[in-house]
PDB file of N, CA and C in Angstrom:
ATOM      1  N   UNK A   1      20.392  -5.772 -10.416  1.00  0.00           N
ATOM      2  CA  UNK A   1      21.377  -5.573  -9.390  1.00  0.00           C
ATOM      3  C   UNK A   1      20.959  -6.287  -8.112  1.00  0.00           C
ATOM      4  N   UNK A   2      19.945  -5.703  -7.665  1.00  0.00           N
ATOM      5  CA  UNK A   2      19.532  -5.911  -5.980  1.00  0.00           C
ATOM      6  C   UNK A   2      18.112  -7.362  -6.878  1.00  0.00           C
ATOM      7  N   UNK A   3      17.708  -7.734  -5.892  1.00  0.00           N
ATOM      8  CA  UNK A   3      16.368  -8.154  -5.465  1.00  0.00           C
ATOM      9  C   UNK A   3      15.274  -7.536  -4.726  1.00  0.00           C
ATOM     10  N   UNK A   4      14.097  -7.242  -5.544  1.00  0.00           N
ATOM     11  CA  UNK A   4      12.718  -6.771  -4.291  1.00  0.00           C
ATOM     12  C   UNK A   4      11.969  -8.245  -4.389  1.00  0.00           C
ATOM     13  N   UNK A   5      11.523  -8.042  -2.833  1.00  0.00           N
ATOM     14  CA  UNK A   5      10.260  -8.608  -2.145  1.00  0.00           C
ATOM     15  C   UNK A   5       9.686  -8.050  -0.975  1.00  0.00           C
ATOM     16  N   UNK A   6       8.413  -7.930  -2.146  1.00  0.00           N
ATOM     17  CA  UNK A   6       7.240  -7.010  -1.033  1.00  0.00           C
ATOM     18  C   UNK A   6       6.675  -8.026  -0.282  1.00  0.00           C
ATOM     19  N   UNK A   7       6.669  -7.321   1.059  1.00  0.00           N
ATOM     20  CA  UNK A   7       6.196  -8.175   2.254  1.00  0.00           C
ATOM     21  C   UNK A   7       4.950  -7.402   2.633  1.00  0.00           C
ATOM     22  N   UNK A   8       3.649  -8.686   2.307  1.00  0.00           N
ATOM     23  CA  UNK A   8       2.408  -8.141   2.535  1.00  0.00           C
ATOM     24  C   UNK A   8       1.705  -8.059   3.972  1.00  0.00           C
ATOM     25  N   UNK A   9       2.789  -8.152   4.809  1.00  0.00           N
ATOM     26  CA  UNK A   9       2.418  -8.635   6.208  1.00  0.00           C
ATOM     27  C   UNK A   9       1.700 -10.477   6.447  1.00  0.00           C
ATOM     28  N   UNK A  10       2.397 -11.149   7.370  1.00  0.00           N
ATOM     29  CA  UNK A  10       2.109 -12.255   7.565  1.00  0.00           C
ATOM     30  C   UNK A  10       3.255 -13.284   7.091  1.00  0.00           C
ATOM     31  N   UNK A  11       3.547 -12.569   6.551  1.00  0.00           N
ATOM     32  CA  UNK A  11       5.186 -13.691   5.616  1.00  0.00           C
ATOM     33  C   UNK A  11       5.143 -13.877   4.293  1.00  0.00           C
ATOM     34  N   UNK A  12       3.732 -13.303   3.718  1.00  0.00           N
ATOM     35  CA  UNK A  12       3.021 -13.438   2.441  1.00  0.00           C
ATOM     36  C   UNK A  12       4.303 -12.257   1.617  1.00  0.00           C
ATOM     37  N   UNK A  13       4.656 -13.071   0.392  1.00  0.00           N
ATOM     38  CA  UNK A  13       5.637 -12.214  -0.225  1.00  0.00           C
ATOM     39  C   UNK A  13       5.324 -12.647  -1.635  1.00  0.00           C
ATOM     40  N   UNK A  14       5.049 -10.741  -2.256  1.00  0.00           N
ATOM     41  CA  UNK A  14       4.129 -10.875  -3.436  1.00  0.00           C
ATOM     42  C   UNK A  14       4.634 -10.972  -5.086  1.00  0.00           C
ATOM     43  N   UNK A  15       6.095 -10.487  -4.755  1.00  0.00           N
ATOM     44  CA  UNK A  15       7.087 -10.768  -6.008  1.00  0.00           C
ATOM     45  C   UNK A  15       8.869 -10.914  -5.388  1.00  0.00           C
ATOM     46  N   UNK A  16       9.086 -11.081  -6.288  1.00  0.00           N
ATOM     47  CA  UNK A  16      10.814 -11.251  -6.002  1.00  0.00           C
ATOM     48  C   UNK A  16      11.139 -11.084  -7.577  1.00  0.00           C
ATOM     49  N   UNK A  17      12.484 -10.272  -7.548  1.00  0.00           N
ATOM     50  CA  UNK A  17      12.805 -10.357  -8.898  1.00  0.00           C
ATOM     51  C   UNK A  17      14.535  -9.753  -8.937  1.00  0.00           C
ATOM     52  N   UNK A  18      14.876  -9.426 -10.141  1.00  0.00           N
ATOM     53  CA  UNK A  18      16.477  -8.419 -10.395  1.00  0.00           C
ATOM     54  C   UNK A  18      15.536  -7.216 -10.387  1.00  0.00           C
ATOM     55  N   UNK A  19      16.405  -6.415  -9.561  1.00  0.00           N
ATOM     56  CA  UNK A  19      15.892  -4.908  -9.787  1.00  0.00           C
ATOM     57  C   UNK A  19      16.950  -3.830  -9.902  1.00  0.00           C
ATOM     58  N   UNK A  20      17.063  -2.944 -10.311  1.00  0.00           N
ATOM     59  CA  UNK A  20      17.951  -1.349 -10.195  1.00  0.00           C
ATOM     60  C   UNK A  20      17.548  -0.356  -9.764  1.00  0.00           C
ATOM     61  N   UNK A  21      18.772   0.712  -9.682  1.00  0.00           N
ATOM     62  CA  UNK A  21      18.325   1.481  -9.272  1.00  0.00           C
ATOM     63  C   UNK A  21      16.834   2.222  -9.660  1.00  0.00           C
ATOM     64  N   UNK A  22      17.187   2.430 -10.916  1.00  0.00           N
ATOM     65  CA  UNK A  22      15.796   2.685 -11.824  1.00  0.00           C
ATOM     66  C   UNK A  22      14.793   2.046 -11.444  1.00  0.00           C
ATOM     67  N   UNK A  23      14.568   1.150 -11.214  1.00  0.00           N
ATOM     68  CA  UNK A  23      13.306  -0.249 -11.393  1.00  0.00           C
ATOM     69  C   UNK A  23      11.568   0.408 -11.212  1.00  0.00           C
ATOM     70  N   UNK A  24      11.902   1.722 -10.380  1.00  0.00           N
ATOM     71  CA  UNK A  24      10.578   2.292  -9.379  1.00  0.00           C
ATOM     72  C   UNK A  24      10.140   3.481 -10.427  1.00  0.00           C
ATOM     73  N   UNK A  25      11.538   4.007 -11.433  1.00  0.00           N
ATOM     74  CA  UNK A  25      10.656   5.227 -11.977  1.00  0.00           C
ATOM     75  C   UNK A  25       9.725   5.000 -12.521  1.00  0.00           C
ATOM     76  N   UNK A  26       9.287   3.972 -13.117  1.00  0.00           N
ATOM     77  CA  UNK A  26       8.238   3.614 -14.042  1.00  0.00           C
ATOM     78  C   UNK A  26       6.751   3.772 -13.429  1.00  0.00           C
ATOM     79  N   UNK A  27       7.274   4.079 -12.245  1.00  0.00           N
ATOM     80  CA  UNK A  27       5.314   4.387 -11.159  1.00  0.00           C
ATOM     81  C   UNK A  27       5.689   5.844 -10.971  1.00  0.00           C
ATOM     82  N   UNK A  28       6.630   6.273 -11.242  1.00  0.00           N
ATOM     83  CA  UNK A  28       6.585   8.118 -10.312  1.00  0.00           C
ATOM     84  C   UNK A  28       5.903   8.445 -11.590  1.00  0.00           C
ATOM     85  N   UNK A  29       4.891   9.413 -11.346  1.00  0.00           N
ATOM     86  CA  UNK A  29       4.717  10.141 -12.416  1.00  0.00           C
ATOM     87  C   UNK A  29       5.421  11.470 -13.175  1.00  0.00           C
ATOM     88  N   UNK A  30       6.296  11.690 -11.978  1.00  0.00           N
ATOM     89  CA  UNK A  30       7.522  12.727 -12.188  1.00  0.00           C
ATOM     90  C   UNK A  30       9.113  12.761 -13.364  1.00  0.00           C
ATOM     91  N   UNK A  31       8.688  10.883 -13.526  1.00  0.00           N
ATOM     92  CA  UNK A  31      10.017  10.823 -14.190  1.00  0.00           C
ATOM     93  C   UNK A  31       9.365  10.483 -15.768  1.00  0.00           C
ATOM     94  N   UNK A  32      10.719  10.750 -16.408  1.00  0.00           N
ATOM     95  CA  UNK A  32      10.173  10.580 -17.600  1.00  0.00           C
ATOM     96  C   UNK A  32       9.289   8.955 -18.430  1.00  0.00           C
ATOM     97  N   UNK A  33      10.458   8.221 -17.402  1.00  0.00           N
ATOM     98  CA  UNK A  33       9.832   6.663 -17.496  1.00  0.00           C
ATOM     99  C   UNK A  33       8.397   5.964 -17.436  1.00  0.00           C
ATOM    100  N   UNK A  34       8.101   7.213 -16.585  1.00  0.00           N
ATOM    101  CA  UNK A  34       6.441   6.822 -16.558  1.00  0.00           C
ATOM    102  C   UNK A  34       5.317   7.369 -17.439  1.00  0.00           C
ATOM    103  N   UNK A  35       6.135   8.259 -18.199  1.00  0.00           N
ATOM    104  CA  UNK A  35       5.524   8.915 -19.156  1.00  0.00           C
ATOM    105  C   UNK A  35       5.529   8.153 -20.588  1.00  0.00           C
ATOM    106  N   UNK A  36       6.607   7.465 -21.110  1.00  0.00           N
ATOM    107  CA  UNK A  36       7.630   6.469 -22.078  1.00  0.00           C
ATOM    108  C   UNK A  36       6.637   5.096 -22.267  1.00  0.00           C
ATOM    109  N   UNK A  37       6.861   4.668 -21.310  1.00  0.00           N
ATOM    110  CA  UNK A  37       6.282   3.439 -20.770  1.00  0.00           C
ATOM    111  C   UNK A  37       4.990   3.076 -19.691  1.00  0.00           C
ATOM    112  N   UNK A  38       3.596   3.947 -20.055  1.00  0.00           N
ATOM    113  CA  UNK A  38       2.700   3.571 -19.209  1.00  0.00           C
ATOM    114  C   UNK A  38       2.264   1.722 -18.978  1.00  0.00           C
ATOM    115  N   UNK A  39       3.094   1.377 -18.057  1.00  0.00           N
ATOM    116  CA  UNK A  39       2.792  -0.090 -18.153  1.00  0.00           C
ATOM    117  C   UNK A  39       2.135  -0.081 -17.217  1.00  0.00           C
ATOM    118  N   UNK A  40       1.481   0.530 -16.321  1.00  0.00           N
ATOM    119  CA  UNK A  40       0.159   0.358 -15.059  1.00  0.00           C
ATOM    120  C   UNK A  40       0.424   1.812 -14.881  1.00  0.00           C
ATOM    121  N   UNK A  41      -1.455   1.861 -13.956  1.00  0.00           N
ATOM    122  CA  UNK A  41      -1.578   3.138 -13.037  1.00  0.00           C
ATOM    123  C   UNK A  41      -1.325   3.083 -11.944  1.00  0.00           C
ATOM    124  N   UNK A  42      -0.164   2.213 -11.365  1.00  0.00           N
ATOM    125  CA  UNK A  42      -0.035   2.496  -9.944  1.00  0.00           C
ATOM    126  C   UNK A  42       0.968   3.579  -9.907  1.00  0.00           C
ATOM    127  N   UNK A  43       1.046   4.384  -9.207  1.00  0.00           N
ATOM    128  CA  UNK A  43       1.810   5.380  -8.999  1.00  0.00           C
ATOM    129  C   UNK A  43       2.732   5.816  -7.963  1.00  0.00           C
ATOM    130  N   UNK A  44       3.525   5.737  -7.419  1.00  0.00           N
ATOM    131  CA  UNK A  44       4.496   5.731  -6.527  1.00  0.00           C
ATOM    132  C   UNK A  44       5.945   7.289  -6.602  1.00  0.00           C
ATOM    133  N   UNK A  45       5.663   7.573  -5.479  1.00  0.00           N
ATOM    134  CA  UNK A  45       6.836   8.436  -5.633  1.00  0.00           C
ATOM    135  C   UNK A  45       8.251   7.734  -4.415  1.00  0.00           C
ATOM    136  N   UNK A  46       9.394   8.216  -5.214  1.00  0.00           N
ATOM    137  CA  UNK A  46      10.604   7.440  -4.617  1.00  0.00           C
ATOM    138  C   UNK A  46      11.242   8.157  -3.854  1.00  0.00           C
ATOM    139  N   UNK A  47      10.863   8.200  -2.659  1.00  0.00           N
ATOM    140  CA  UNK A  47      11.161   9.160  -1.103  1.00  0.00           C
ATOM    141  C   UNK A  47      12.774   8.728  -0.894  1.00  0.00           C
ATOM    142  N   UNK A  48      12.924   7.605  -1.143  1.00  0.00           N
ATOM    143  CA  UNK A  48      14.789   7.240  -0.962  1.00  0.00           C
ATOM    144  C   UNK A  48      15.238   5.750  -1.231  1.00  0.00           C
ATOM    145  N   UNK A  49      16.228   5.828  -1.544  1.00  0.00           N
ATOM    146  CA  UNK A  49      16.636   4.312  -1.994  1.00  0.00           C
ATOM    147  C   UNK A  49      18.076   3.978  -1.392  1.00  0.00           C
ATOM    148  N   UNK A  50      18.096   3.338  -0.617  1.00  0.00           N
ATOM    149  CA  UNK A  50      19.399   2.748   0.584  1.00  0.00           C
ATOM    150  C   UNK A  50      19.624   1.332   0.190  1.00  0.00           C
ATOM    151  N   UNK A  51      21.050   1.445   0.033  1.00  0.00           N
ATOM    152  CA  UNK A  51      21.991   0.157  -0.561  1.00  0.00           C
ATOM    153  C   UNK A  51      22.527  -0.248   1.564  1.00  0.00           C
ATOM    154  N   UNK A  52      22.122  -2.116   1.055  1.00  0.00           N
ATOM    155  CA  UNK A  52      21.884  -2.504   2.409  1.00  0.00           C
ATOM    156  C   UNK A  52      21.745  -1.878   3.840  1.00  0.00           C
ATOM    157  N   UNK A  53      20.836  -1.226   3.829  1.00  0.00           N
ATOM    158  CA  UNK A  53      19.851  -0.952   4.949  1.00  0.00           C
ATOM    159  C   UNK A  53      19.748  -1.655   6.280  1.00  0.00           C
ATOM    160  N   UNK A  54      20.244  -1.481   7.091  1.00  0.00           N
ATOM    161  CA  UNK A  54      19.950  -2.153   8.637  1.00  0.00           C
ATOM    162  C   UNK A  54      21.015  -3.867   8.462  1.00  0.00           C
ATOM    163  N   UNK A  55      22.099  -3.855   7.805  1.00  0.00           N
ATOM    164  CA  UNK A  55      22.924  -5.023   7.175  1.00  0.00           C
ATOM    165  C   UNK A  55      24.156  -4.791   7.944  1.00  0.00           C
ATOM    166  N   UNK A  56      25.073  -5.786   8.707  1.00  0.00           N
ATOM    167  CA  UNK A  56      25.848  -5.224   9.330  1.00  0.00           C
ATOM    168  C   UNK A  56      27.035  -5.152   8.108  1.00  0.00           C
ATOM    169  N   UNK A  57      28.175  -4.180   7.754  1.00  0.00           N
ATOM    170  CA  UNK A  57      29.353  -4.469   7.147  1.00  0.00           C
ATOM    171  C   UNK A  57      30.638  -4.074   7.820  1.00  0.00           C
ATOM    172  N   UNK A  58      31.811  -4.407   6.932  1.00  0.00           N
ATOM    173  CA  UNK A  58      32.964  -4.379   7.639  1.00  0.00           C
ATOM    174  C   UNK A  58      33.515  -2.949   7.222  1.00  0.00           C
ATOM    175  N   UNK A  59      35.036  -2.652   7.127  1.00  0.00           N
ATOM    176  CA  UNK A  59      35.410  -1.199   6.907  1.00  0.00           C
ATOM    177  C   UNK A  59      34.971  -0.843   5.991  1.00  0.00           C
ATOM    178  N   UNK A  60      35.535  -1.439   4.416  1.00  0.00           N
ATOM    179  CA  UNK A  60      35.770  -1.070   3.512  1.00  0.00           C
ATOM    180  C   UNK A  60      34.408  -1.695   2.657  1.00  0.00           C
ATOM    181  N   UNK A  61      33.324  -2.112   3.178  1.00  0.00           N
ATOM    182  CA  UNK A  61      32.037  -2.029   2.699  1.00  0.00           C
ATOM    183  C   UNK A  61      31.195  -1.131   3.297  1.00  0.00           C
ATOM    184  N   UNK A  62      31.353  -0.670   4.455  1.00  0.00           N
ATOM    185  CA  UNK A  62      31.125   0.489   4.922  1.00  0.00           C
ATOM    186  C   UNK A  62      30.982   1.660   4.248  1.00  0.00           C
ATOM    187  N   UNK A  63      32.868   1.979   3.796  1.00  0.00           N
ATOM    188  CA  UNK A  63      32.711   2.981   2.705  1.00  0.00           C
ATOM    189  C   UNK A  63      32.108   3.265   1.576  1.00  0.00           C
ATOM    190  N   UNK A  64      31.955   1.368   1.021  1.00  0.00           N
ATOM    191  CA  UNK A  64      31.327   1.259  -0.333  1.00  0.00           C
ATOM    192  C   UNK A  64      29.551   1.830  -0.067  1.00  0.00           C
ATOM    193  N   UNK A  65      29.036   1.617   0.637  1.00  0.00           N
ATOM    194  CA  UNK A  65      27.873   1.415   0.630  1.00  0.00           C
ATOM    195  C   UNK A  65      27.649   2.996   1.050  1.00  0.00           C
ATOM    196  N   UNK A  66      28.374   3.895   1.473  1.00  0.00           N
ATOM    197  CA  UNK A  66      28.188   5.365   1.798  1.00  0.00           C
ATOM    198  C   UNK A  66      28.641   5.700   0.547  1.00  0.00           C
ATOM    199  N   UNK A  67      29.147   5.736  -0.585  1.00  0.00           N
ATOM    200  CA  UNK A  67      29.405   6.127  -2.165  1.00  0.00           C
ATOM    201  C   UNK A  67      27.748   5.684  -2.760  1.00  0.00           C
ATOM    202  N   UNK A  68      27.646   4.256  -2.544  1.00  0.00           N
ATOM    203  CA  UNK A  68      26.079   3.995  -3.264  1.00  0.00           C
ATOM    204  C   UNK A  68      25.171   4.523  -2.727  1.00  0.00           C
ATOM    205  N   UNK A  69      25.078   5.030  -1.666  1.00  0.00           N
ATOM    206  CA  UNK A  69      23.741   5.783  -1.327  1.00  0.00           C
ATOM    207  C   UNK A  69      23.745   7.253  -1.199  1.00  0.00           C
ATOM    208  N   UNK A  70      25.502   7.263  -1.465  1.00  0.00           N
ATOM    209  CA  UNK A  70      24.929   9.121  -1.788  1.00  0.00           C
ATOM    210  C   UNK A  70      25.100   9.473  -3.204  1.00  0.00           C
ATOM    211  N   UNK A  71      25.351   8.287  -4.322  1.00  0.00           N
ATOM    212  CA  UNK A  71      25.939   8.225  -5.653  1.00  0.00           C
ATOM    213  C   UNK A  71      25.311   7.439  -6.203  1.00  0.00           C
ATOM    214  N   UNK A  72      24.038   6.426  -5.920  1.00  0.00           N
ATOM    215  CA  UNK A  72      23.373   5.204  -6.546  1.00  0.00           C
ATOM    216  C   UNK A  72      23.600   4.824  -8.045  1.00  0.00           C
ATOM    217  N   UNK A  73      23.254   6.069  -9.034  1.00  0.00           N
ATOM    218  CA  UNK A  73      23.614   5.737 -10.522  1.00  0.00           C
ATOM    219  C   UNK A  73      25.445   5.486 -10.922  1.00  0.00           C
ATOM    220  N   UNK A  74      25.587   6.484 -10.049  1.00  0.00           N
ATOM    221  CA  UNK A  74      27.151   6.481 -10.182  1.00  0.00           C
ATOM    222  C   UNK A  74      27.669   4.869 -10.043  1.00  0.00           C
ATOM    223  N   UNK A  75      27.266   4.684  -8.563  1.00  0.00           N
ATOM    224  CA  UNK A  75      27.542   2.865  -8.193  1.00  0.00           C
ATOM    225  C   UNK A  75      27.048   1.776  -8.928  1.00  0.00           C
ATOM    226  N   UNK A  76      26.053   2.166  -9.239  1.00  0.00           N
ATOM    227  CA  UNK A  76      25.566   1.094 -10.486  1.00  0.00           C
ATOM    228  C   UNK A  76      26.094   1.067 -11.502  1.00  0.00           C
ATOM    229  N   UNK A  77      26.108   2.063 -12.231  1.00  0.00           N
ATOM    230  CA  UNK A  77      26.867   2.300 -13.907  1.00  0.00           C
ATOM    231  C   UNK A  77      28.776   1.712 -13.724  1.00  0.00           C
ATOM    232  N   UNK A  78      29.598   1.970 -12.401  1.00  0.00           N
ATOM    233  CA  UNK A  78      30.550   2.191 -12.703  1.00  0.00           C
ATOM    234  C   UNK A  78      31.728   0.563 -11.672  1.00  0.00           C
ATOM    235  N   UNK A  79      30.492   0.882 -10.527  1.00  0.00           N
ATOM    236  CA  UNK A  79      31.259  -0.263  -9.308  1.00  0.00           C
ATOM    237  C   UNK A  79      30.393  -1.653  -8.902  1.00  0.00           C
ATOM    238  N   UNK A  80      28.875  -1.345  -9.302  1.00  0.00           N
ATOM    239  CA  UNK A  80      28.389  -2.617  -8.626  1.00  0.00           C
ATOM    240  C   UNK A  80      29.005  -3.906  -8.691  1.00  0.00           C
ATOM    241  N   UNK A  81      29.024  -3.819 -10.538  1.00  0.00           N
ATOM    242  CA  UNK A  81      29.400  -5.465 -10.760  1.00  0.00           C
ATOM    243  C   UNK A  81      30.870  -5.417 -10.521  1.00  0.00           C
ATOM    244  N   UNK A  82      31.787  -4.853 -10.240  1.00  0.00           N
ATOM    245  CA  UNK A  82      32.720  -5.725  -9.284  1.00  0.00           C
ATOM    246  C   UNK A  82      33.144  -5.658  -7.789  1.00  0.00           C
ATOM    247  N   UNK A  83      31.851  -4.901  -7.449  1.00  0.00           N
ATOM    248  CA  UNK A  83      31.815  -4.822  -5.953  1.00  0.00           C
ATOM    249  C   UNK A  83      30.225  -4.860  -5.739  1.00  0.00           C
ATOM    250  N   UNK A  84      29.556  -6.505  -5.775  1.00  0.00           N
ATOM    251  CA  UNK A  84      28.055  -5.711  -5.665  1.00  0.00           C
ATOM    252  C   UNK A  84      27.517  -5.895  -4.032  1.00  0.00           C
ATOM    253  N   UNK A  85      26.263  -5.449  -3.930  1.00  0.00           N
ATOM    254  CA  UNK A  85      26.196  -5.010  -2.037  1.00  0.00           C
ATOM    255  C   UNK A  85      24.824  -5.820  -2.437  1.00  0.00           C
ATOM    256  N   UNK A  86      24.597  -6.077  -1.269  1.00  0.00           N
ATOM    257  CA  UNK A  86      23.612  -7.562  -0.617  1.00  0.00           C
ATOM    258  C   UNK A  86      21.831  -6.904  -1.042  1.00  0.00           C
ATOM    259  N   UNK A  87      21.967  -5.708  -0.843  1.00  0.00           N
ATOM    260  CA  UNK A  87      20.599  -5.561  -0.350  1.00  0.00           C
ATOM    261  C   UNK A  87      19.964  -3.978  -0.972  1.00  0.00           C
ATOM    262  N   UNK A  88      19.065  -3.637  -1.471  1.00  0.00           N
ATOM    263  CA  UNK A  88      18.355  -1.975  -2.325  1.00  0.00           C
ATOM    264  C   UNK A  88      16.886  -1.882  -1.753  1.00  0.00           C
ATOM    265  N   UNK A  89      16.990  -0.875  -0.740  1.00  0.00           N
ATOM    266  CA  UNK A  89      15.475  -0.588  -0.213  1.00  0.00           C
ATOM    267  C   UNK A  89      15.230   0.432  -0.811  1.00  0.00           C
ATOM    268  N   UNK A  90      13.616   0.426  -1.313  1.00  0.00           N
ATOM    269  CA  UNK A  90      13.021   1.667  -1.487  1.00  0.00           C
ATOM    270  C   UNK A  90      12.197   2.077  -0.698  1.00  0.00           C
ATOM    271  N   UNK A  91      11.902   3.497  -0.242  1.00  0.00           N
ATOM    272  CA  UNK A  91      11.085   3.938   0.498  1.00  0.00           C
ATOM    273  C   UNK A  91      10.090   4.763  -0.586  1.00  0.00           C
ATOM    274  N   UNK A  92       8.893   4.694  -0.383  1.00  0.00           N
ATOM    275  CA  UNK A  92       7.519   4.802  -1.830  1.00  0.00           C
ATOM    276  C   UNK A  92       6.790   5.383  -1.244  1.00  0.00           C
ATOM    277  N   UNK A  93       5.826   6.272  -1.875  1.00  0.00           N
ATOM    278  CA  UNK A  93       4.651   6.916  -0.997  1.00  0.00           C
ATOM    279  C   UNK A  93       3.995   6.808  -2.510  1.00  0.00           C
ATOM    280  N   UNK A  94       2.805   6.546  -2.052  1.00  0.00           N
ATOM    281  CA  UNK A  94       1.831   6.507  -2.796  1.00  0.00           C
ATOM    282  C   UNK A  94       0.931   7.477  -3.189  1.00  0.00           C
ATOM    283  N   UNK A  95       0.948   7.991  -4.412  1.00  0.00           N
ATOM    284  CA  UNK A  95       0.237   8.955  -5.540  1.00  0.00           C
ATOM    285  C   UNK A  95      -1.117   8.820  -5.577  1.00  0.00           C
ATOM    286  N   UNK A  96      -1.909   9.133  -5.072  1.00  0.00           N
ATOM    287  CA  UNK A  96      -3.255   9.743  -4.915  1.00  0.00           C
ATOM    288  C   UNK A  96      -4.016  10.134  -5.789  1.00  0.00           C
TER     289      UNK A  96
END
Protein backbone atom coordinates (compact mmCIF):
# COMPACT_ATOMS: atom_id res chain seq x y z
CA UNK A 1 0.00 0.00 0.00
CA UNK A 2 2.10 2.83 1.64
CA UNK A 3 6.01 2.98 1.47
CA UNK A 4 8.47 2.90 4.72
CA UNK A 5 11.75 4.68 5.04
CA UNK A 6 13.56 4.65 8.14
CA UNK A 7 15.41 7.74 8.68
CA UNK A 8 18.61 7.05 10.62
CA UNK A 9 19.26 10.63 11.31
CA UNK A 10 21.60 12.56 8.89
CA UNK A 11 19.56 11.78 5.64
CA UNK A 12 20.90 8.18 5.93
CA UNK A 13 17.76 6.06 4.88
CA UNK A 14 17.96 2.38 5.73
CA UNK A 15 15.14 0.66 3.62
CA UNK A 16 12.26 1.70 1.43
CA UNK A 17 9.80 -0.72 0.34
CA UNK A 18 5.52 -1.61 -0.29
CA UNK A 19 4.21 -1.89 3.07
CA UNK A 20 0.54 -2.47 4.88
CA UNK A 21 -1.17 -2.07 7.31
CA UNK A 22 0.03 -5.36 8.75
CA UNK A 23 3.73 -4.99 7.66
CA UNK A 24 4.89 -4.28 11.67
CA UNK A 25 2.98 -7.31 13.26
CA UNK A 26 5.64 -9.55 12.47
CA UNK A 27 8.01 -7.71 15.39
CA UNK A 28 5.05 -7.34 18.10
CA UNK A 29 5.31 -10.21 20.03
CA UNK A 30 1.61 -9.81 20.88
CA UNK A 31 0.30 -10.69 17.51
CA UNK A 32 -0.07 -13.83 16.20
CA UNK A 33 2.31 -13.03 13.17
CA UNK A 34 5.17 -13.03 15.22
CA UNK A 35 4.55 -16.14 16.60
CA UNK A 36 3.76 -17.88 12.69
CA UNK A 37 6.64 -16.37 11.24
CA UNK A 38 9.75 -15.82 13.54
CA UNK A 39 11.74 -14.06 10.80
CA UNK A 40 14.05 -11.88 13.38
CA UNK A 41 14.25 -10.97 17.11
CA UNK A 42 13.64 -7.52 16.77
CA UNK A 43 10.66 -6.74 18.55
CA UNK A 44 8.49 -3.80 18.29
CA UNK A 45 5.18 -2.91 19.66
CA UNK A 46 2.66 -0.80 17.33
CA UNK A 47 1.66 2.32 19.54
CA UNK A 48 -0.35 3.75 16.26
CA UNK A 49 -0.46 3.83 12.65
CA UNK A 50 -1.67 7.28 10.81
CA UNK A 51 -2.59 7.36 7.09
CA UNK A 52 -0.76 10.68 5.85
CA UNK A 53 0.40 12.27 8.87
CA UNK A 54 1.36 16.02 8.95
CA UNK A 55 0.23 15.96 4.71
CA UNK A 56 -1.89 18.78 3.79
CA UNK A 57 -5.47 17.44 2.07
CA UNK A 58 -8.50 18.79 0.56
CA UNK A 59 -12.32 18.07 1.77
CA UNK A 60 -13.07 14.92 0.68
CA UNK A 61 -9.51 13.41 1.44
CA UNK A 62 -9.84 14.78 4.62
CA UNK A 63 -12.74 12.58 5.24
CA UNK A 64 -10.99 9.70 3.57
CA UNK A 65 -8.07 9.71 5.65
CA UNK A 66 -10.31 10.10 9.11
CA UNK A 67 -12.17 6.50 7.95
CA UNK A 68 -8.36 5.06 7.46
CA UNK A 69 -7.14 5.95 10.64
CA UNK A 70 -9.96 5.14 12.68
CA UNK A 71 -10.75 1.91 10.29
CA UNK A 72 -7.09 1.03 8.77
CA UNK A 73 -8.01 -2.78 7.89
CA UNK A 74 -11.34 -1.72 6.90
CA UNK A 75 -9.53 0.98 4.34
CA UNK A 76 -7.18 -1.33 3.14
CA UNK A 77 -9.29 -4.48 2.47
CA UNK A 78 -12.19 -2.40 0.98
CA UNK A 79 -11.11 1.49 -0.36
CA UNK A 80 -7.38 1.89 -0.71
CA UNK A 81 -6.95 0.69 -4.18
CA UNK A 82 -9.44 2.98 -5.55
CA UNK A 83 -8.79 5.72 -3.37
CA UNK A 84 -5.13 5.23 -2.20
CA UNK A 85 -3.54 8.06 0.37
CA UNK A 86 0.14 9.27 -0.06
CA UNK A 87 1.64 8.36 3.12
CA UNK A 88 1.40 5.21 6.55
CA UNK A 89 3.32 6.21 9.71
CA UNK A 90 4.04 3.93 12.37
CA UNK A 91 4.68 4.87 15.77
CA UNK A 92 6.96 1.60 17.49
CA UNK A 93 8.33 1.24 20.86
CA UNK A 94 10.72 -1.09 21.34
CA UNK A 95 10.46 -4.58 23.29
CA UNK A 96 13.04 -5.02 25.81
Amino acid sequence: MGRIVLDLGAGVKKYQGSIAVDSMTYFDPAHEHSKLYPYTSARFTTEEIRFNDGLRNGLTRSFLVRFANRLPGAYERWISHLFPLDQLTFTLRVEK
